[in-house]
PDB file of N, CA and C in Angstrom:
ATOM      1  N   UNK A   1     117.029  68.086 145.526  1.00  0.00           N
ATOM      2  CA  UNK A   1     117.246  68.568 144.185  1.00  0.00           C
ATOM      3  C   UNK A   1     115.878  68.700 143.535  1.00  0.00           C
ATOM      4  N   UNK A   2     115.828  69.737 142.748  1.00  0.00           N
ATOM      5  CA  UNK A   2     113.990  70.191 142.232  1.00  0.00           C
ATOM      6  C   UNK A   2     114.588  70.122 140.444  1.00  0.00           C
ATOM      7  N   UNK A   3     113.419  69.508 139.948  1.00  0.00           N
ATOM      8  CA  UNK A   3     113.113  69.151 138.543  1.00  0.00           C
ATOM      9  C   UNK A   3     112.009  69.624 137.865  1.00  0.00           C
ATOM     10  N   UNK A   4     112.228  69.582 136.725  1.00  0.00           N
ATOM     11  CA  UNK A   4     111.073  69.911 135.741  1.00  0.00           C
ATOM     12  C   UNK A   4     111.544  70.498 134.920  1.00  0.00           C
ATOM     13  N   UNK A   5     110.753  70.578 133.664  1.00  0.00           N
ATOM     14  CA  UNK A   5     111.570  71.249 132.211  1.00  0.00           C
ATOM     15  C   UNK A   5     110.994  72.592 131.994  1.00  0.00           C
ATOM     16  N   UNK A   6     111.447  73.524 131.444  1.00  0.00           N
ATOM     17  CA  UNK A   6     111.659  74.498 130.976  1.00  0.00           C
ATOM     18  C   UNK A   6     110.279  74.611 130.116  1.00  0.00           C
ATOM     19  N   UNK A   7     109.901  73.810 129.478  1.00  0.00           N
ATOM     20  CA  UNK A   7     108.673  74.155 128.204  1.00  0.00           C
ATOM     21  C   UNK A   7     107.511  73.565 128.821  1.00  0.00           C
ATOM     22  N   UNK A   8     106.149  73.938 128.881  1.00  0.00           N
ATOM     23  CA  UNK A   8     105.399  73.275 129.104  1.00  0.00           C
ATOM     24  C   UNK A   8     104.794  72.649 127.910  1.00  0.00           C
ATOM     25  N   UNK A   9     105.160  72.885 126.778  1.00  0.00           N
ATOM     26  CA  UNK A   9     104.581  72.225 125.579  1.00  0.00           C
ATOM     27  C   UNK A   9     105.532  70.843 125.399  1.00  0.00           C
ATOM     28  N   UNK A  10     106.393  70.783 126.306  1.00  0.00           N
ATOM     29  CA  UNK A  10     107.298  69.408 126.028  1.00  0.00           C
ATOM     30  C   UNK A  10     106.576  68.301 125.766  1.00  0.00           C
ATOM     31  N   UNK A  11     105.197  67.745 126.265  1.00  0.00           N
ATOM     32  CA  UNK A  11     105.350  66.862 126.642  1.00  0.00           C
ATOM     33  C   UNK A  11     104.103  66.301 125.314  1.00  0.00           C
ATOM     34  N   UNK A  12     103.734  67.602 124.455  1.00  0.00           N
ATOM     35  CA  UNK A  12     102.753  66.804 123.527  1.00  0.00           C
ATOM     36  C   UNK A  12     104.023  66.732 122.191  1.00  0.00           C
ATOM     37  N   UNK A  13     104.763  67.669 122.161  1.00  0.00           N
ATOM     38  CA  UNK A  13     106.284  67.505 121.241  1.00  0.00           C
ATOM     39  C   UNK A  13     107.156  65.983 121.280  1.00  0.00           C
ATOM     40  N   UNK A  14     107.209  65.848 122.716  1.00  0.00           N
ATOM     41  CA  UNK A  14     108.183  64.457 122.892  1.00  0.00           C
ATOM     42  C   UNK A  14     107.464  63.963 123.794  1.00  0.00           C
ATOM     43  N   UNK A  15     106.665  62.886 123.594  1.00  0.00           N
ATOM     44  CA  UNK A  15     106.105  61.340 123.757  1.00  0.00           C
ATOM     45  C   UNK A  15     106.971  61.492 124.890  1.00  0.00           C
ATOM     46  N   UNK A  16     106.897  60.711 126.263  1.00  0.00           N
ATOM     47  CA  UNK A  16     107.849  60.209 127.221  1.00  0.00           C
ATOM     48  C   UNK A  16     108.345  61.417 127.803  1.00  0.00           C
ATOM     49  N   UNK A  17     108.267  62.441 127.742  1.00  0.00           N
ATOM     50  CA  UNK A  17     109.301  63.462 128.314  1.00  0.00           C
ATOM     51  C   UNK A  17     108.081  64.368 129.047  1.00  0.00           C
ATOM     52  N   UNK A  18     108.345  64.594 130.714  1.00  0.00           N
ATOM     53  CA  UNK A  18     107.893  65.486 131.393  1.00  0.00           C
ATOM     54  C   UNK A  18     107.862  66.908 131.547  1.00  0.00           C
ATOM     55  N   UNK A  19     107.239  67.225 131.147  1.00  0.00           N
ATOM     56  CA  UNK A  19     107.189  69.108 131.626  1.00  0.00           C
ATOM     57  C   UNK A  19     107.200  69.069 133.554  1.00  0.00           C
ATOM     58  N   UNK A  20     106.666  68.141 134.420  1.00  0.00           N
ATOM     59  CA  UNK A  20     107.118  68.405 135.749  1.00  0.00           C
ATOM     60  C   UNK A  20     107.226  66.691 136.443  1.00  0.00           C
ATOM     61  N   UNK A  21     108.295  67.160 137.540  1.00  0.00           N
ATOM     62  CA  UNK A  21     108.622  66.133 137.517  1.00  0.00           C
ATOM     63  C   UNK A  21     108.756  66.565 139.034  1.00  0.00           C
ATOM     64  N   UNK A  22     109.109  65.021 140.051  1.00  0.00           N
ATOM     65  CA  UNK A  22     109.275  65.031 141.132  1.00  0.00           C
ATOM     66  C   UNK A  22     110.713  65.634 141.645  1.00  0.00           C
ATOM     67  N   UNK A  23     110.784  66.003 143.032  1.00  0.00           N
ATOM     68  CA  UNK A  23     112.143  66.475 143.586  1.00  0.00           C
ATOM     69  C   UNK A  23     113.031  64.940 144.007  1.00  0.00           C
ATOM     70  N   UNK A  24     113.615  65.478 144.132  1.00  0.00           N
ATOM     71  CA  UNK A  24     114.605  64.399 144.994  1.00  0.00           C
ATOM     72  C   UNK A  24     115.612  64.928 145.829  1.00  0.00           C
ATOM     73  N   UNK A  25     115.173  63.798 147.073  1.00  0.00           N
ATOM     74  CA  UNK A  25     116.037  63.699 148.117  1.00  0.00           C
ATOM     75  C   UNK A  25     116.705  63.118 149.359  1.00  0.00           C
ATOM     76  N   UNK A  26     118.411  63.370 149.155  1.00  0.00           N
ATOM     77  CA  UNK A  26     119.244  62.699 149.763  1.00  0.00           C
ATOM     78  C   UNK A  26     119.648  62.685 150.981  1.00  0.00           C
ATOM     79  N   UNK A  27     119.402  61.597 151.960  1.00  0.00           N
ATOM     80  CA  UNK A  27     120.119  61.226 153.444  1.00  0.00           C
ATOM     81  C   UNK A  27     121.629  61.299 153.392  1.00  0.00           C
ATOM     82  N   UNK A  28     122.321  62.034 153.849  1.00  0.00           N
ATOM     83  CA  UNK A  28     124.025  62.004 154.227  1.00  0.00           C
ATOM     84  C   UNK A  28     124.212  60.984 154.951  1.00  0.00           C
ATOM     85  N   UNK A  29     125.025  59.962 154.270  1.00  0.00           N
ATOM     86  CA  UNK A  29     125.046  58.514 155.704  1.00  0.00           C
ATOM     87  C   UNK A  29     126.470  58.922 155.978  1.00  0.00           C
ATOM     88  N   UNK A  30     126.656  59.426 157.303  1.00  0.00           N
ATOM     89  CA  UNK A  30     128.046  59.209 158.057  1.00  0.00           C
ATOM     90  C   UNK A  30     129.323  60.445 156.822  1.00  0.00           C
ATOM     91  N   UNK A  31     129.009  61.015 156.113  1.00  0.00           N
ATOM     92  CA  UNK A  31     129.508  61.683 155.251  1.00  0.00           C
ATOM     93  C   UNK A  31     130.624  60.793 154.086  1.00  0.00           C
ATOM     94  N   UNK A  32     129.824  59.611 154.379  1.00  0.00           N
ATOM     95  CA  UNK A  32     130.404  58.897 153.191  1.00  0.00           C
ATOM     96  C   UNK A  32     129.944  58.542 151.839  1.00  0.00           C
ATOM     97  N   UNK A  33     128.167  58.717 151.782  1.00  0.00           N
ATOM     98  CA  UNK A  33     127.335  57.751 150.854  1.00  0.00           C
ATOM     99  C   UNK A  33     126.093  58.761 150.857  1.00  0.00           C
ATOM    100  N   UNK A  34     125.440  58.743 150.105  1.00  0.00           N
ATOM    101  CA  UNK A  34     124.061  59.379 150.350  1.00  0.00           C
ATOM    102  C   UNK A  34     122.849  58.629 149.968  1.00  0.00           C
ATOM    103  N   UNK A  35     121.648  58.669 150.494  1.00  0.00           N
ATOM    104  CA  UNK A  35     120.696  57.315 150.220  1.00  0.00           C
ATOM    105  C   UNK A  35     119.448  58.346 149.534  1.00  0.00           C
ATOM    106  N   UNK A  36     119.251  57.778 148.460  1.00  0.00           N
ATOM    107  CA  UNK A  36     117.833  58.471 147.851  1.00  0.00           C
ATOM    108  C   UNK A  36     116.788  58.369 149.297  1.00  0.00           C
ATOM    109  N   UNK A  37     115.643  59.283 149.397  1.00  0.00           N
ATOM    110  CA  UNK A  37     114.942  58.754 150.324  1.00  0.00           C
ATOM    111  C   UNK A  37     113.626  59.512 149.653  1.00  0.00           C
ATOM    112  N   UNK A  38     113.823  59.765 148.350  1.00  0.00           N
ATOM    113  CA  UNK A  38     112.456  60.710 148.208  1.00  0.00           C
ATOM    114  C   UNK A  38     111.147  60.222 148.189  1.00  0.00           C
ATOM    115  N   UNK A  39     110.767  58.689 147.962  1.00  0.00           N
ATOM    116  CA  UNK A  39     109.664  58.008 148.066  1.00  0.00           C
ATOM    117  C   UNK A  39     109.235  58.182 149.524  1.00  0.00           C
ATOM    118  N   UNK A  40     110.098  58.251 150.276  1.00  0.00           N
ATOM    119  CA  UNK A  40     109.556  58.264 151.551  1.00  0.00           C
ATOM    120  C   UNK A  40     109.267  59.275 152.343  1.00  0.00           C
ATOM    121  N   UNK A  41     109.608  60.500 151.424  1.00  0.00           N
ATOM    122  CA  UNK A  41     109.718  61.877 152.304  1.00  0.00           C
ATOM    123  C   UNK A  41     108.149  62.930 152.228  1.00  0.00           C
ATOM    124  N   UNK A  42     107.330  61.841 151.771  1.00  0.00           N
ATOM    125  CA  UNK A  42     105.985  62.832 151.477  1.00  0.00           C
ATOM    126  C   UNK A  42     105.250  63.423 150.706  1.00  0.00           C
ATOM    127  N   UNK A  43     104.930  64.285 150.288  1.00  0.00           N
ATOM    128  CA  UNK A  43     103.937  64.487 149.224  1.00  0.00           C
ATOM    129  C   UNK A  43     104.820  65.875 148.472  1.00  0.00           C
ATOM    130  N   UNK A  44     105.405  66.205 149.919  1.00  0.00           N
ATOM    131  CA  UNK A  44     106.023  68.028 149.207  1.00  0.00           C
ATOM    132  C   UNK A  44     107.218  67.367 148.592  1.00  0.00           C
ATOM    133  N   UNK A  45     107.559  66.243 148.598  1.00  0.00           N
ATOM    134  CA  UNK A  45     108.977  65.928 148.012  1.00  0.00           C
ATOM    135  C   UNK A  45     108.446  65.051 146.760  1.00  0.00           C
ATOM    136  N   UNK A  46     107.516  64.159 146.383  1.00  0.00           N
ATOM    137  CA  UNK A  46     106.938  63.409 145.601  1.00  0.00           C
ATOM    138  C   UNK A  46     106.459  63.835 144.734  1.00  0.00           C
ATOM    139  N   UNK A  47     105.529  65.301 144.959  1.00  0.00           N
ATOM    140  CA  UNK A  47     104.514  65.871 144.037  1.00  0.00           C
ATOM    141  C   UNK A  47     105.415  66.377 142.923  1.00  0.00           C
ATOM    142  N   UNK A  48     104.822  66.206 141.337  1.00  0.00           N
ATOM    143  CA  UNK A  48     104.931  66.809 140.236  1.00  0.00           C
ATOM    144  C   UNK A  48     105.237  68.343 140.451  1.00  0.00           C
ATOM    145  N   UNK A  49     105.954  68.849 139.498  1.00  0.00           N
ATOM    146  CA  UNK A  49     106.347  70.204 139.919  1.00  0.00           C
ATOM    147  C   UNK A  49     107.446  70.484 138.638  1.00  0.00           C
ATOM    148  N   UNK A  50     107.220  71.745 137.905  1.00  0.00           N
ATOM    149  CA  UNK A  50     108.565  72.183 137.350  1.00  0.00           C
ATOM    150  C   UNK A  50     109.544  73.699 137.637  1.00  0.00           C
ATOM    151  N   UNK A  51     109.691  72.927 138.987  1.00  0.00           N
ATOM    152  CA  UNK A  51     110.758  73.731 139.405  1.00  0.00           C
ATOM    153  C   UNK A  51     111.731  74.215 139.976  1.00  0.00           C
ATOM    154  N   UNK A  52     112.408  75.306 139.921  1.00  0.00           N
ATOM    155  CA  UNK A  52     113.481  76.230 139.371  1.00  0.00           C
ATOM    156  C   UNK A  52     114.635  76.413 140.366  1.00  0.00           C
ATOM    157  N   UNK A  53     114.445  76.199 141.901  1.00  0.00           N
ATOM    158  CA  UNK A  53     115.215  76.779 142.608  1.00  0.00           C
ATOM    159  C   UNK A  53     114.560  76.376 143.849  1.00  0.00           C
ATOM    160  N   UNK A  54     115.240  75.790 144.940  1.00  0.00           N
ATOM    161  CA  UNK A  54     115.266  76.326 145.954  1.00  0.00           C
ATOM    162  C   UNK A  54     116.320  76.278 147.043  1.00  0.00           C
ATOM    163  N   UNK A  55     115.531  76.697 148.730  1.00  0.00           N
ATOM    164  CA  UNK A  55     116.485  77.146 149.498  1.00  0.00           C
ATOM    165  C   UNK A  55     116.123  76.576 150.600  1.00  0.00           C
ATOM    166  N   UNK A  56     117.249  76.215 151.498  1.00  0.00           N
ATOM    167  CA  UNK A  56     117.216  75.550 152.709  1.00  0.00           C
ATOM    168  C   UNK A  56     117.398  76.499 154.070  1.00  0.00           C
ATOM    169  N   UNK A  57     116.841  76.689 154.804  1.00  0.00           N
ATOM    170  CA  UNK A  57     116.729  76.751 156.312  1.00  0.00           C
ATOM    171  C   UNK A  57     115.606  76.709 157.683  1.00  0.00           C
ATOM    172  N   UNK A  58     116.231  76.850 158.523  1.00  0.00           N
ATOM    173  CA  UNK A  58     114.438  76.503 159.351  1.00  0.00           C
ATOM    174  C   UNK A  58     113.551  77.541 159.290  1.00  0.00           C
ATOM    175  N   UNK A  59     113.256  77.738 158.831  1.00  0.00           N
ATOM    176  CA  UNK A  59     111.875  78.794 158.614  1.00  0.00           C
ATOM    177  C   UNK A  59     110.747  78.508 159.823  1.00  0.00           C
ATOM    178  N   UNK A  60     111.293  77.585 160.641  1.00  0.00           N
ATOM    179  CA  UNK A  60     109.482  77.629 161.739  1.00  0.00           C
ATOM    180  C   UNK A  60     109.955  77.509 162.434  1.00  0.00           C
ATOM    181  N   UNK A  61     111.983  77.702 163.145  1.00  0.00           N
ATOM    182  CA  UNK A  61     112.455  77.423 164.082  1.00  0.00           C
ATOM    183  C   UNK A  61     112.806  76.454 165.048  1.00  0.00           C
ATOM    184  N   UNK A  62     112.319  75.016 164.588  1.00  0.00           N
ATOM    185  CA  UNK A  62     111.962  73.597 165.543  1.00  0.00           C
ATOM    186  C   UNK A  62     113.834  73.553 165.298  1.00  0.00           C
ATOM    187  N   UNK A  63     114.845  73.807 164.964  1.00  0.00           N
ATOM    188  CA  UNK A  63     115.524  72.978 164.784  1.00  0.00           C
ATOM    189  C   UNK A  63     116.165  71.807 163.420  1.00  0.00           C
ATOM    190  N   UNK A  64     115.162  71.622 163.006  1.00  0.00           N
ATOM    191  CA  UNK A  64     115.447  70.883 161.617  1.00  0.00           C
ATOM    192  C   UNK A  64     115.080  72.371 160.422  1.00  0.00           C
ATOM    193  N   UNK A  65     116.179  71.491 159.498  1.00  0.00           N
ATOM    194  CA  UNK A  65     115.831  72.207 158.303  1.00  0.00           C
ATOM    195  C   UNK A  65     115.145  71.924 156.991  1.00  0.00           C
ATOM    196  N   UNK A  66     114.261  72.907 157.026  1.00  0.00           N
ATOM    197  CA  UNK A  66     113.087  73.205 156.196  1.00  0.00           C
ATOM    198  C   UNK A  66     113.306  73.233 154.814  1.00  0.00           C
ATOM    199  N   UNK A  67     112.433  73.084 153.458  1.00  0.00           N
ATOM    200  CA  UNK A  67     112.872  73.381 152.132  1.00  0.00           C
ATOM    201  C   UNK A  67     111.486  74.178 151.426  1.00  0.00           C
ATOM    202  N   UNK A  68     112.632  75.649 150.810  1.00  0.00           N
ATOM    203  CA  UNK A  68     111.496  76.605 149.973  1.00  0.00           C
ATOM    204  C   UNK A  68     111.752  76.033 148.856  1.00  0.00           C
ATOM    205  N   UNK A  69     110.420  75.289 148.039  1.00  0.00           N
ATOM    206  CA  UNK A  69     110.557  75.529 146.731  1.00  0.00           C
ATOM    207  C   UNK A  69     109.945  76.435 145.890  1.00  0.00           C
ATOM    208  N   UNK A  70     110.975  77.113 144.497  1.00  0.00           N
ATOM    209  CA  UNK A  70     110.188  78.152 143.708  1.00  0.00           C
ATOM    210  C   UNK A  70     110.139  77.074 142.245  1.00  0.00           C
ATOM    211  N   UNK A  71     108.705  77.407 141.772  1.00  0.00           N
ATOM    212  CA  UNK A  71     108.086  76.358 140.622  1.00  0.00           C
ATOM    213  C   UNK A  71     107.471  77.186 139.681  1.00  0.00           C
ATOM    214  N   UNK A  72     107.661  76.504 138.363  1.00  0.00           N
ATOM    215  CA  UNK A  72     107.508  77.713 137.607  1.00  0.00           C
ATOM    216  C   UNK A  72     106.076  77.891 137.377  1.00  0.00           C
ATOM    217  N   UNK A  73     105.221  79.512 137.122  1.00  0.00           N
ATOM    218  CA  UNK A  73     103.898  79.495 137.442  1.00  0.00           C
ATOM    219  C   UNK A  73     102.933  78.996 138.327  1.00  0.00           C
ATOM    220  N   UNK A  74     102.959  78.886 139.680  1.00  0.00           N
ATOM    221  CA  UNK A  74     102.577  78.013 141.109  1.00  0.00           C
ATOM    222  C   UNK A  74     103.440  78.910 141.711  1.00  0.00           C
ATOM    223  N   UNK A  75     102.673  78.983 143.019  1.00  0.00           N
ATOM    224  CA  UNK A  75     103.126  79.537 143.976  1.00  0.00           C
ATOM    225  C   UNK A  75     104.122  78.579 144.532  1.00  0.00           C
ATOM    226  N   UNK A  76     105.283  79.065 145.509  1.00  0.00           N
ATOM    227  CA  UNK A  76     106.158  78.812 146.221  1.00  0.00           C
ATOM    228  C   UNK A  76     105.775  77.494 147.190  1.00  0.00           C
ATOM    229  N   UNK A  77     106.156  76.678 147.454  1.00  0.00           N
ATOM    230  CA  UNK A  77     105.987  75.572 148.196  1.00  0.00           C
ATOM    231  C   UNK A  77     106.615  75.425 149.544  1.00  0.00           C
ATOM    232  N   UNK A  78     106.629  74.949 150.675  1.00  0.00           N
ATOM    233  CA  UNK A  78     107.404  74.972 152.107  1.00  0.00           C
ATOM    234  C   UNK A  78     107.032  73.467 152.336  1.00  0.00           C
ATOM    235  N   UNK A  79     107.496  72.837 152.380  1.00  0.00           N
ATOM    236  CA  UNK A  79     107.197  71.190 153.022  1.00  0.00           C
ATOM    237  C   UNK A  79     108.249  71.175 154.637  1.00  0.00           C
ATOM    238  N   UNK A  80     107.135  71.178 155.350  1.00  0.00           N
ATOM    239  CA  UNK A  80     107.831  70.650 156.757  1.00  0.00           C
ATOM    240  C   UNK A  80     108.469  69.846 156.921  1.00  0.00           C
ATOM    241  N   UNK A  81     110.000  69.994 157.826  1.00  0.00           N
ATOM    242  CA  UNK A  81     110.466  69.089 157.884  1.00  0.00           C
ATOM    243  C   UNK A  81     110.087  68.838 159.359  1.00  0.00           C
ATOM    244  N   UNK A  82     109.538  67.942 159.705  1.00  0.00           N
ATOM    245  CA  UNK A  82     108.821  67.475 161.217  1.00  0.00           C
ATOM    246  C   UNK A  82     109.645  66.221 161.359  1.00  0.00           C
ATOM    247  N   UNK A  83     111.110  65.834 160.878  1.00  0.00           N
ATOM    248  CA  UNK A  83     112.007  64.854 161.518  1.00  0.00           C
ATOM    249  C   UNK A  83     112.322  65.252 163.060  1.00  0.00           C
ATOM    250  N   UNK A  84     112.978  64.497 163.713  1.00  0.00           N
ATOM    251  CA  UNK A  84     113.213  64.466 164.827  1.00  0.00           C
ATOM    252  C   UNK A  84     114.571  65.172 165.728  1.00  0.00           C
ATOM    253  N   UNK A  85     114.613  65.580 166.422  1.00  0.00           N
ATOM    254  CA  UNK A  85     115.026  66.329 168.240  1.00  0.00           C
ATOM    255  C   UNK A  85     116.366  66.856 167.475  1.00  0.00           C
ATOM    256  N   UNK A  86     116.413  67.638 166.602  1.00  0.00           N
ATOM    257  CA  UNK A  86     117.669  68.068 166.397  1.00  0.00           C
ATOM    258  C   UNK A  86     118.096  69.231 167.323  1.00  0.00           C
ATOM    259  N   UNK A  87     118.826  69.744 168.045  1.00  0.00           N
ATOM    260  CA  UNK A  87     119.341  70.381 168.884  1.00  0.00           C
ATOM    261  C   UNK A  87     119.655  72.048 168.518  1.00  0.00           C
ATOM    262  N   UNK A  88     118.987  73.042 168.579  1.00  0.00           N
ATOM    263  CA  UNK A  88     119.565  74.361 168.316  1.00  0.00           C
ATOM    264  C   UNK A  88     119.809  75.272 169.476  1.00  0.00           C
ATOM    265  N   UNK A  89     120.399  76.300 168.957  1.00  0.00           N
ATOM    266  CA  UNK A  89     120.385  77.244 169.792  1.00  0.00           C
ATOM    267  C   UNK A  89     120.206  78.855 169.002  1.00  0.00           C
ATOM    268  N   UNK A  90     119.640  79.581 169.787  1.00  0.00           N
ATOM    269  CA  UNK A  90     119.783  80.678 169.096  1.00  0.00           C
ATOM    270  C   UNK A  90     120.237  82.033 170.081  1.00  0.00           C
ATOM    271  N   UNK A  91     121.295  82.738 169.326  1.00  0.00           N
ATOM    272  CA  UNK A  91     121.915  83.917 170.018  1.00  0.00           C
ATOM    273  C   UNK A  91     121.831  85.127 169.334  1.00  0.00           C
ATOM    274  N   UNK A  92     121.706  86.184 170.122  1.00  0.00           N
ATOM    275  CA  UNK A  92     121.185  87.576 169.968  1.00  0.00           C
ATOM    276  C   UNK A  92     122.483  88.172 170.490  1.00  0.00           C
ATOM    277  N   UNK A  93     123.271  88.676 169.644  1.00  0.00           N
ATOM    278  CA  UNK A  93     124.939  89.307 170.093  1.00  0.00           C
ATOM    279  C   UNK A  93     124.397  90.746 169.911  1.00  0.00           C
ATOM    280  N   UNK A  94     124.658  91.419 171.408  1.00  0.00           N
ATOM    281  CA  UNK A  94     124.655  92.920 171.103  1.00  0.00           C
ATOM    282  C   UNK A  94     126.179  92.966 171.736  1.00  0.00           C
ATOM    283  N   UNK A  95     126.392  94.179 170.681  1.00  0.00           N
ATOM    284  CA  UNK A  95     127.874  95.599 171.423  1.00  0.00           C
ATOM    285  C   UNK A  95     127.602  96.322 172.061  1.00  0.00           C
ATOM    286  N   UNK A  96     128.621  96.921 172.721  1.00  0.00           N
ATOM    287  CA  UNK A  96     128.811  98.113 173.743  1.00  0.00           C
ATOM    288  C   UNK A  96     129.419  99.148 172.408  1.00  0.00           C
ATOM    289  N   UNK A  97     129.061 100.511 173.087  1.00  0.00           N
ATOM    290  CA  UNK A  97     129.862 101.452 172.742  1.00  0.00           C
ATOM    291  C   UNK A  97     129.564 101.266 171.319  1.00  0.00           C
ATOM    292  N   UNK A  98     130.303 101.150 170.283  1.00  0.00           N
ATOM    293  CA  UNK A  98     130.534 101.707 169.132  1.00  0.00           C
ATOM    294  C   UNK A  98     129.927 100.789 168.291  1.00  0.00           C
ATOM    295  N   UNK A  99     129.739  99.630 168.511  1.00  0.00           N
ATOM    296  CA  UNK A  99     129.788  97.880 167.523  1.00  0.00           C
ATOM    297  C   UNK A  99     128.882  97.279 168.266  1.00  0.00           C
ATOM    298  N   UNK A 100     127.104  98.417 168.200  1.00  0.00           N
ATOM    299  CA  UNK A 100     125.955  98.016 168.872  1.00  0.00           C
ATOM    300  C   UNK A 100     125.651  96.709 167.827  1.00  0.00           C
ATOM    301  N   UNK A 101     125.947  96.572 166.614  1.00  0.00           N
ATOM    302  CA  UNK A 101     125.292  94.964 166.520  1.00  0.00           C
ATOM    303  C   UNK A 101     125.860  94.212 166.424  1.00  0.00           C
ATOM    304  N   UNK A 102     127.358  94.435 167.427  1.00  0.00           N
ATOM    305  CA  UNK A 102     128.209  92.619 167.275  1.00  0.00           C
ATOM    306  C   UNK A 102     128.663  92.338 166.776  1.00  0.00           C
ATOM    307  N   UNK A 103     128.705  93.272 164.995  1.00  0.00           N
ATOM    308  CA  UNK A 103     129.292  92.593 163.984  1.00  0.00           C
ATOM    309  C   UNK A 103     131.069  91.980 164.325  1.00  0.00           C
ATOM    310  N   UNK A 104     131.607  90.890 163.882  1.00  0.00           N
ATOM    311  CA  UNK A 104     132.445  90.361 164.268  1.00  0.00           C
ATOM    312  C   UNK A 104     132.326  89.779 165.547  1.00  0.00           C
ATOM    313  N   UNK A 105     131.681  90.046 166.376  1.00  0.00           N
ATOM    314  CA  UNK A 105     131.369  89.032 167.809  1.00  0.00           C
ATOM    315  C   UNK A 105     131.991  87.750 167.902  1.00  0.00           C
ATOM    316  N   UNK A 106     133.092  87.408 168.942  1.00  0.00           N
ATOM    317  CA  UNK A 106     133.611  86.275 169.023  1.00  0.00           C
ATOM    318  C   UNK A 106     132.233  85.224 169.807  1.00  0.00           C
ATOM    319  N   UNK A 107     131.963  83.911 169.872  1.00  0.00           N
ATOM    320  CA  UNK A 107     131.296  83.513 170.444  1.00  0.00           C
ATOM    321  C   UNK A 107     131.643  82.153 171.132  1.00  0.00           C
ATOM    322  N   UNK A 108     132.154  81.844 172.733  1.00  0.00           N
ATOM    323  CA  UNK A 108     132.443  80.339 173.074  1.00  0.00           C
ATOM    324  C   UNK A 108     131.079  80.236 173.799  1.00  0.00           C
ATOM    325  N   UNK A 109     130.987  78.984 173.526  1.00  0.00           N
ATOM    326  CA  UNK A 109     130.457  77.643 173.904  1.00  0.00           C
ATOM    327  C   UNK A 109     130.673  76.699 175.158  1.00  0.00           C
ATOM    328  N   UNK A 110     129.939  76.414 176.046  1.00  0.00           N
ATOM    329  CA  UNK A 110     130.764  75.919 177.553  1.00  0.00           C
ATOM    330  C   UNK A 110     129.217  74.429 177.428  1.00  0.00           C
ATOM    331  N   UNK A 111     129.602  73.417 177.798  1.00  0.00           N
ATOM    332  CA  UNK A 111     128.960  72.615 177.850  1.00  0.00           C
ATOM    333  C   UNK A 111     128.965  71.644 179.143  1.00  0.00           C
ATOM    334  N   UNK A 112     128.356  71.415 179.820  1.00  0.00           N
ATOM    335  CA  UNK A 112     128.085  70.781 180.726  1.00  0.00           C
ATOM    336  C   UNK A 112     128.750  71.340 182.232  1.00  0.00           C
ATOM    337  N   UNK A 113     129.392  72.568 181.677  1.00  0.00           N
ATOM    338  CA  UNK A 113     130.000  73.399 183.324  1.00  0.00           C
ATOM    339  C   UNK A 113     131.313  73.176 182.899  1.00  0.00           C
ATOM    340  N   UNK A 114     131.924  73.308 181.572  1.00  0.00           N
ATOM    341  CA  UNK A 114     133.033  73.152 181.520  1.00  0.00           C
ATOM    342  C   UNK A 114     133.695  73.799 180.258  1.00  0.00           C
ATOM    343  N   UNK A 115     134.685  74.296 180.496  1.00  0.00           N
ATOM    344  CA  UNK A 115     135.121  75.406 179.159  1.00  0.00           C
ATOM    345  C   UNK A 115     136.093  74.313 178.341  1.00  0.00           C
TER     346      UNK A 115
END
């Protein structure tokens, strides 16, 4: 989750109140609970920042997923996620004949020699 306020004059207006503020973010335990972990996640998750939006996917391909942040006035941010051996795969569906890019493509999965 990405923070920061809207005004940058906030903070000589109201004593105590941040114009940028840190992100935060949550571990899924078992899909029951979620654990703050943002002290521990680094500098791209820690650092001051006011902003606006962002978006999740792997952007460098390892497998884990990555986070774009957009901040207001500052360029765009990418903090690696360099956690550990998550498992992907990636597939390239072409068609025959008429439905050269697959769209709708059914896709199974066979694992260990076995359907």
């Amino acid at each position: 989750m990405v923070n920061g306020h809207v005004y940058p004059e906030l903070e000589s207006k109201m004593p105590g109140s941040l114009y940028r503020e840190s992100s935060i973010l949550y571990r899924n335990l078992d899909g029951k609970k979620v654990a703050d972990i943002s002290q521990s996640a680094g500098p791209g998750v820690v650092a001051r920042h006011s902003s606006r939006g962002l978006a999740l996917g792997d952007f460098d391909n390892d497998g884990n997923v990555d986070i774009f942040i957009n901040s207001m006035n500052e360029r765009p941010s990418l903090p690696k996620n360099s956690g550990g051996g998550n498992h992907f795969i990636n597939l390239r569906l072409v068609g025959v004949q008429s439905n050269r890019r697959a769209i709708g493509a059914r896709v199974t999965l066979y694992a260990g020699g076995r359907r």
